[in-house]
Protein backbone atom coordinates (compact mmCIF):
# COMPACT_ATOMS: atom_id res chain seq x y z
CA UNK A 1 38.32 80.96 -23.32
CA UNK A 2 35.26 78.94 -22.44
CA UNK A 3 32.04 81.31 -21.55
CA UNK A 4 32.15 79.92 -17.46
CA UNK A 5 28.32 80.85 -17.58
CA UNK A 6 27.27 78.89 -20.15
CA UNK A 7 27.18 74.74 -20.00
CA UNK A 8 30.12 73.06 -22.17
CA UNK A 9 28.77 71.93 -25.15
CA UNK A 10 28.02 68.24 -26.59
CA UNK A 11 30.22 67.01 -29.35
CA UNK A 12 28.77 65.83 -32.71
CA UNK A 13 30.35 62.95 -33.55
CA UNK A 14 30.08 62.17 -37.48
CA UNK A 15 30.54 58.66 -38.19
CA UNK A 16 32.36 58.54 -41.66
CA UNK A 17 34.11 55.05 -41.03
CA UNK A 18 31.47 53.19 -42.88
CA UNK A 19 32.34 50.99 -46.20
CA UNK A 20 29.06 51.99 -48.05
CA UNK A 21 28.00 48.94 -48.31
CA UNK A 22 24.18 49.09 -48.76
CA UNK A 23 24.83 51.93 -51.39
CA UNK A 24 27.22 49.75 -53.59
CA UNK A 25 24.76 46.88 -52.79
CA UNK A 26 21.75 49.41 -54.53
CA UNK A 27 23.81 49.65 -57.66
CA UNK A 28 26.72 52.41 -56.30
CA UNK A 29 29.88 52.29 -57.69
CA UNK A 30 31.75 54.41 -55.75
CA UNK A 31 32.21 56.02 -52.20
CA UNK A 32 28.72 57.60 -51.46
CA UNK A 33 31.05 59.80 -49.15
CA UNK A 34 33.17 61.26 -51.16
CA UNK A 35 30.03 61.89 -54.39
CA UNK A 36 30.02 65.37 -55.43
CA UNK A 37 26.81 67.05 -54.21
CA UNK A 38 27.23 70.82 -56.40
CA UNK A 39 30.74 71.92 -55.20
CA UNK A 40 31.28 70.02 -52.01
CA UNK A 41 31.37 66.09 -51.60
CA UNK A 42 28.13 64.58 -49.30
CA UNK A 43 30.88 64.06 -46.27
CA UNK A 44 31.60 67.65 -46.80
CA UNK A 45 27.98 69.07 -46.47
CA UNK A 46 27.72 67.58 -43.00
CA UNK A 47 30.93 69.03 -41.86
CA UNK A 48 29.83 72.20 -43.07
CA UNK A 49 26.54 72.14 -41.20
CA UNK A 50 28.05 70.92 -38.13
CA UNK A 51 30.88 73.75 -37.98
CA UNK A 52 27.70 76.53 -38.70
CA UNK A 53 25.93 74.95 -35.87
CA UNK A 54 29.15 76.63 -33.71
CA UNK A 55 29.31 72.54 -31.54
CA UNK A 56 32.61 70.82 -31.18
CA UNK A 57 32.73 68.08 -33.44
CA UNK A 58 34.95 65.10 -34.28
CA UNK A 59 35.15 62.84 -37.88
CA UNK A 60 35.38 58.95 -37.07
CA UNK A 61 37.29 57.74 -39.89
CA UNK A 62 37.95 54.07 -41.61
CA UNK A 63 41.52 54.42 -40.18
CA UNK A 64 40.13 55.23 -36.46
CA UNK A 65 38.20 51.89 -36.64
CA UNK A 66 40.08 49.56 -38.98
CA UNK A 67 42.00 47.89 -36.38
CA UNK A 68 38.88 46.58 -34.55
CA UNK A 69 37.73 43.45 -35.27
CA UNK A 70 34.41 43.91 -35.48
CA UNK A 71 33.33 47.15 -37.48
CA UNK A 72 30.23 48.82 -37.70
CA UNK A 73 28.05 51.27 -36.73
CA UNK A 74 28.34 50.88 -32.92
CA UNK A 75 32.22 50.46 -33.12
CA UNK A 76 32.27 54.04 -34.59
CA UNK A 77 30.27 55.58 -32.15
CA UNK A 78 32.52 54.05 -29.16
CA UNK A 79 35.34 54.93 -31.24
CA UNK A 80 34.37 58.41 -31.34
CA UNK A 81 32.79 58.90 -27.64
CA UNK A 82 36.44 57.89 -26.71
CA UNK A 83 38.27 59.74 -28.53
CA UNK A 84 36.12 62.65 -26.99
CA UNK A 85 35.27 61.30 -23.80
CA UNK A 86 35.42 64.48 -21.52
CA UNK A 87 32.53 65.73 -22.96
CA UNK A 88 29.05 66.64 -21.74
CA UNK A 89 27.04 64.47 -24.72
CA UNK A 90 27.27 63.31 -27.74
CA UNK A 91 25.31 63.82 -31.21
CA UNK A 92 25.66 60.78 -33.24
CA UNK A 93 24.95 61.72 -36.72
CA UNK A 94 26.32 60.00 -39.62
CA UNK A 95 28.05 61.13 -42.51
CA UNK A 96 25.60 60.19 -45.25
CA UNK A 97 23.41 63.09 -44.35
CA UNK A 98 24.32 66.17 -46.87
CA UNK A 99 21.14 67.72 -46.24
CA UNK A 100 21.05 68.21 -42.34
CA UNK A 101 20.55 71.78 -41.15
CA UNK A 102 23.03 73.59 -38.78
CA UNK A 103 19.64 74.40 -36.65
CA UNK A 104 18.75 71.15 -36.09
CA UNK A 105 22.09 69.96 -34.47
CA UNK A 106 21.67 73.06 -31.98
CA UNK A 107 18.17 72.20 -31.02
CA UNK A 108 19.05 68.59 -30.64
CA UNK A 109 22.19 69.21 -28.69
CA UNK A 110 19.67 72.29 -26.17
CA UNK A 111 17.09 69.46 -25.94
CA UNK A 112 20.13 67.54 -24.49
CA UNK A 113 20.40 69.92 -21.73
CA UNK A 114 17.30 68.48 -19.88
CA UNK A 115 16.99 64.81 -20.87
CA UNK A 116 19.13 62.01 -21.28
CA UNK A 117 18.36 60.63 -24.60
CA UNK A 118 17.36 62.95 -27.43
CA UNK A 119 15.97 61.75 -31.33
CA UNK A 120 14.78 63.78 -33.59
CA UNK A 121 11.05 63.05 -35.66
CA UNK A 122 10.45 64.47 -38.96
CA UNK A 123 7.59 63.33 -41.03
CA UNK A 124 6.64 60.98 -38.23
CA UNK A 125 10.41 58.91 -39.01
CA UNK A 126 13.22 58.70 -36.25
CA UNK A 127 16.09 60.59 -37.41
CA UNK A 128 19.62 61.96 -36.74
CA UNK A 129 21.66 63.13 -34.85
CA UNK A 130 20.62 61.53 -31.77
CA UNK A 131 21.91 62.69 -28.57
CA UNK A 132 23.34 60.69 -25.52
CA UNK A 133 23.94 62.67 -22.49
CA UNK A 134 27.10 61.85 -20.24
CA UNK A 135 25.68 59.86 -18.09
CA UNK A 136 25.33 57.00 -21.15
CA UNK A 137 29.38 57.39 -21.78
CA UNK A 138 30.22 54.09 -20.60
CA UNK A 139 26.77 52.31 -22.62
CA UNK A 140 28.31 54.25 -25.67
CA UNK A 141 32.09 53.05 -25.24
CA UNK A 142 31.24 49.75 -24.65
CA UNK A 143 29.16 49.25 -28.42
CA UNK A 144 30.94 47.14 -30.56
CA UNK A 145 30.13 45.85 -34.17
CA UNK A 146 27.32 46.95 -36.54
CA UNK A 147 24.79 47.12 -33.80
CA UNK A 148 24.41 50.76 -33.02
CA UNK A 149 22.75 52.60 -29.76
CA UNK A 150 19.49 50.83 -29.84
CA UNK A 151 20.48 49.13 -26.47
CA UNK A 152 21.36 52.36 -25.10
CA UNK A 153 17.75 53.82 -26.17
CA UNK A 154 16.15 50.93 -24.54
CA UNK A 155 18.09 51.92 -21.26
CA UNK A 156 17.49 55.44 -21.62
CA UNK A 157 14.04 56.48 -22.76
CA UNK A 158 14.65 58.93 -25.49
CA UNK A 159 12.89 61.95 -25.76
CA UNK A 160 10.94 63.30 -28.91
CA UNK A 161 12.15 66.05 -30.44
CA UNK A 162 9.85 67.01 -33.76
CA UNK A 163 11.84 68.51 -36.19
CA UNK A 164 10.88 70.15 -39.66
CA UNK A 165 14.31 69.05 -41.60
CA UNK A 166 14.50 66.49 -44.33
CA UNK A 167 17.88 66.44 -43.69
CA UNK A 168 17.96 64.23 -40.54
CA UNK A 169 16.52 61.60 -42.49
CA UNK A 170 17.15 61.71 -46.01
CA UNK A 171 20.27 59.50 -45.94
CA UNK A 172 21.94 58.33 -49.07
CA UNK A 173 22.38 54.43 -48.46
CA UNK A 174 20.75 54.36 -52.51
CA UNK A 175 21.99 56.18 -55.55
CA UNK A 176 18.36 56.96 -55.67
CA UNK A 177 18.87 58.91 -52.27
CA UNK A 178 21.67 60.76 -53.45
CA UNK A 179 19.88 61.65 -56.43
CA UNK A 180 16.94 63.16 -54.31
CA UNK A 181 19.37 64.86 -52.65
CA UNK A 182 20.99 66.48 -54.78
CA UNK A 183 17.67 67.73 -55.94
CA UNK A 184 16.44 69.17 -53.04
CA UNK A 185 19.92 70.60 -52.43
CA UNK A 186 19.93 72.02 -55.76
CA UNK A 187 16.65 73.50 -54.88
CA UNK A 188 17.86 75.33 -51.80
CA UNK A 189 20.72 76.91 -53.85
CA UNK A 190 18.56 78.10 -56.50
């Protein structure tokens, strides 16, 4: 039973529909998804630090999108804001993010609270997850194709959130990135 004192919560969608192109592209040869990161796969990591950040979440998969024509980015994200349309916001954060911290998805998602539009900054780079309050719903469903929510940022001035977590913007598009990665993930289990 829902806490009727406390706000409902924003969903984080994770967008794991992608085909990995730019990291088979870099030299890749397999699903940067499903590469083993210590005992988990990189899609696993995020899941993990989205169920410790206690928000409702929901996985955008290839078989959730594949029957749009146009696939991409901002086809996920509609894809996923439908699928969980009742809810208060939205974190967009993709799945190619094993490093993300828990921490970071609940500050992102309290910033959400009071404004609209909410992207985290780390090391003076724009990062994920963004959040989209409900009032951008219908901006969000109606995304289509690779383009993803810049139009909805230019609608809704986004608000600067500084974080201190490599994780929102160490993606691993390269095998180089998932290398570094796994470094600095190695690092933190040590």
């Amino acid at each position: 039973m829902r806490d009727l004192n406390r706000p409902p919560l924003p969903v984080v969608v994770i967008l794991a529909a992608g085909q990995g192109e730019r990291f088979r592209q870099a030299g890749g040869t397999h699903d940067k998804l499903l590469a083993p990161m210590g005992p988990q796969r990189v899609r696993d990591h995020v899941v993990a630090a989205t169920q410790a950040s206690g928000l409702p979440w929901h996985v955008v998969e290839r078989e959730h999108t594949q029957h749009l024509s146009a696939q991409g980015m901002g086809a996920s994200i509609a894809t996923g804001v439908a699928a969980t349309a009742e809810a208060p916001g939205w974190l967009i954060l993709p799945a190619d993010l094993p490093l993300v911290q828990a921490d970071s998805l609940r500050r992102v998602a309290e910033a959400l609270a009071h404004h609209t539009v909410v992207v985290p900054w780390v090391q003076g780079e724009r990062g994920h997850p963004v959040g989209f309050g409900a009032v951008c719903r219908e901006a969000l469903l109606a995304l289509s194709g690779d383009q993803g929510a810049k139009s909805v940022m230019q609608t809704h001035a986004p608000w600067r959130l500084d974080l201190d977590d490599l994780g929102c913007i160490l993606d691993v598009d390269t095998p180089e990135a998932l290398a570094q990665a796994h470094t600095v993930w190695k690092s933190r289990s040590a």
